[in-house]
C-alpha atoms as a PDB file:
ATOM      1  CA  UNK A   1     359.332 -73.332 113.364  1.00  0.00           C
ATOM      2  CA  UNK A   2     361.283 -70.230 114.962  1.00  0.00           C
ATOM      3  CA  UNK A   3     362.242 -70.592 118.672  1.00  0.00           C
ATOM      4  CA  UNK A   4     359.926 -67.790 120.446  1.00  0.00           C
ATOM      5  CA  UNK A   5     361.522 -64.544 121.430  1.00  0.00           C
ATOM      6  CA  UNK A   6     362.646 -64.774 125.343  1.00  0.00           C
ATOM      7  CA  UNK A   7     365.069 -61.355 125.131  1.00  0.00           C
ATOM      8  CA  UNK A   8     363.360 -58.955 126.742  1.00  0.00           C
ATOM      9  CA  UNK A   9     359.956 -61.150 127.514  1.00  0.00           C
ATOM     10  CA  UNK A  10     359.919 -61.339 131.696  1.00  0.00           C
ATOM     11  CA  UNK A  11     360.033 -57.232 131.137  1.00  0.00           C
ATOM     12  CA  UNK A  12     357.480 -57.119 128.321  1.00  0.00           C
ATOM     13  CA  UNK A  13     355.198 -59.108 130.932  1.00  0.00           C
ATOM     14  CA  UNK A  14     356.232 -57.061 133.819  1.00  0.00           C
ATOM     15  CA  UNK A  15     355.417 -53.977 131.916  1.00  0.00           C
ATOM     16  CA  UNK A  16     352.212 -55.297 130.652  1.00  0.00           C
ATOM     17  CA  UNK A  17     351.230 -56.178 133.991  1.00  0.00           C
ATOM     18  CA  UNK A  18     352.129 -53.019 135.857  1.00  0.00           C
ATOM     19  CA  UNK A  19     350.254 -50.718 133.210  1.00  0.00           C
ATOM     20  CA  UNK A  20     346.932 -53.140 133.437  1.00  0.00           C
ATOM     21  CA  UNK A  21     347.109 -52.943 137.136  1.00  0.00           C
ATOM     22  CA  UNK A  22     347.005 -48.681 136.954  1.00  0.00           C
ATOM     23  CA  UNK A  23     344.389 -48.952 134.621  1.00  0.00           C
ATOM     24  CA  UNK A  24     342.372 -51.524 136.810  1.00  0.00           C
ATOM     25  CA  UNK A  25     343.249 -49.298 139.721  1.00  0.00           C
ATOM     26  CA  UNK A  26     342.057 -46.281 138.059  1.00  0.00           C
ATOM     27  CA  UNK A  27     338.732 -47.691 136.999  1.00  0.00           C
ATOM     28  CA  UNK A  28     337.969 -49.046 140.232  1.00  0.00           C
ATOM     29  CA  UNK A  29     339.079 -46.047 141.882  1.00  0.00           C
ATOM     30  CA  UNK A  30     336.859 -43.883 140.338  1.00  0.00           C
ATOM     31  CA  UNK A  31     333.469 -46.309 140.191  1.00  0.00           C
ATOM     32  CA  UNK A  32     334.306 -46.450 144.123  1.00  0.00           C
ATOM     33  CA  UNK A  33     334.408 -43.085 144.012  1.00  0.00           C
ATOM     34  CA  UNK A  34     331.302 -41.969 141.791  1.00  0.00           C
ATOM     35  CA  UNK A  35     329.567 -44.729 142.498  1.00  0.00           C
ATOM     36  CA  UNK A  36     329.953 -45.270 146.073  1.00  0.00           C
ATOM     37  CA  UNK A  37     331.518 -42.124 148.061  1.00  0.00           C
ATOM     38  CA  UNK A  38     329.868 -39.322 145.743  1.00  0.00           C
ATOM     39  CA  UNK A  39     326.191 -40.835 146.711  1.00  0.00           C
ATOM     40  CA  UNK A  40     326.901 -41.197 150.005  1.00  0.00           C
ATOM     41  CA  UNK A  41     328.252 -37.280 150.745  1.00  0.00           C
ATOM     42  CA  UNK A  42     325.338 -36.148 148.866  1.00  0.00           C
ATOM     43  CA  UNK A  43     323.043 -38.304 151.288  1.00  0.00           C
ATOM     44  CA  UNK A  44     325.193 -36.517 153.954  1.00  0.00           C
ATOM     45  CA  UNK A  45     324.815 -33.136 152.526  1.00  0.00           C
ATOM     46  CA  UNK A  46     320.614 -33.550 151.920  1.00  0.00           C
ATOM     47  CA  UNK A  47     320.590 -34.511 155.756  1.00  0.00           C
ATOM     48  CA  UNK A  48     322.307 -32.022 157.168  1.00  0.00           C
ATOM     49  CA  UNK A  49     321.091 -29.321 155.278  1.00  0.00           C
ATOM     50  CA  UNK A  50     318.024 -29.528 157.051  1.00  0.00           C
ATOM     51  CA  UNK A  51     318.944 -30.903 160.461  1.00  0.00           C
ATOM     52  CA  UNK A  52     318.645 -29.134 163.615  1.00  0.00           C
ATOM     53  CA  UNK A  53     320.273 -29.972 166.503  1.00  0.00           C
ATOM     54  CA  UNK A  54     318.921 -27.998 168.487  1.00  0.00           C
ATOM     55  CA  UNK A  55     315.343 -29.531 168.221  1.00  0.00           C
ATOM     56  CA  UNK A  56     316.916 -33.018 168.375  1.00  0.00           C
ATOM     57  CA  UNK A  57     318.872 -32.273 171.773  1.00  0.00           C
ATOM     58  CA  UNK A  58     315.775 -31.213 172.911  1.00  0.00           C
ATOM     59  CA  UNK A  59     314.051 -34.476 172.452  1.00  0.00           C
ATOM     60  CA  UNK A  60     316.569 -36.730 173.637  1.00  0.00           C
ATOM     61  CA  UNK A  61     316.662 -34.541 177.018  1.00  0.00           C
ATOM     62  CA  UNK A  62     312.541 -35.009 176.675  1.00  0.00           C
ATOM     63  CA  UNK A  63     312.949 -38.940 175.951  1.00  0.00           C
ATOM     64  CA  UNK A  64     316.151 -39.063 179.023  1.00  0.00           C
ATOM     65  CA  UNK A  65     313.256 -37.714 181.355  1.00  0.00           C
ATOM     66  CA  UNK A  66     311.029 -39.625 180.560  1.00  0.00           C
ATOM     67  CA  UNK A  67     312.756 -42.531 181.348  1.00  0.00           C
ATOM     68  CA  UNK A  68     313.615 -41.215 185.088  1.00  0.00           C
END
């Protein structure tokens, strides 16, 4: 039986290990983003397209006087 190869192998490893880690970064870096962050600024977007502060100030003041 040969001897196994150690030249080289703590690099090999090293190497391996660094490119898995981008790749894992990568993939969860863009399920965060798409599945997470993209969702939630759309929620965002469909709220505020609509919203009117105006009206809501108006209540609160209503509901602070109320209260009084």
């Amino acid at each position: 039986m040969a001897p196994p190869v150690l030249r080289g192998f703590v690099q090999r490893q090293l190497r391996n290990a660094i490119l898995r880690s981008i790749a894992i970064g990568t993939a969860g870096g863009f399920v965060w983003m798409y599945g997470y962050a993209e969702p939630k600024r759309r929620k965002y977007e469909e709220f505020y397209k609509n919203y009117d502060a105006e009206k809501v100030a108006k209540e609160m003041e209503a509901e602070m006087e109320a209260l009084e």
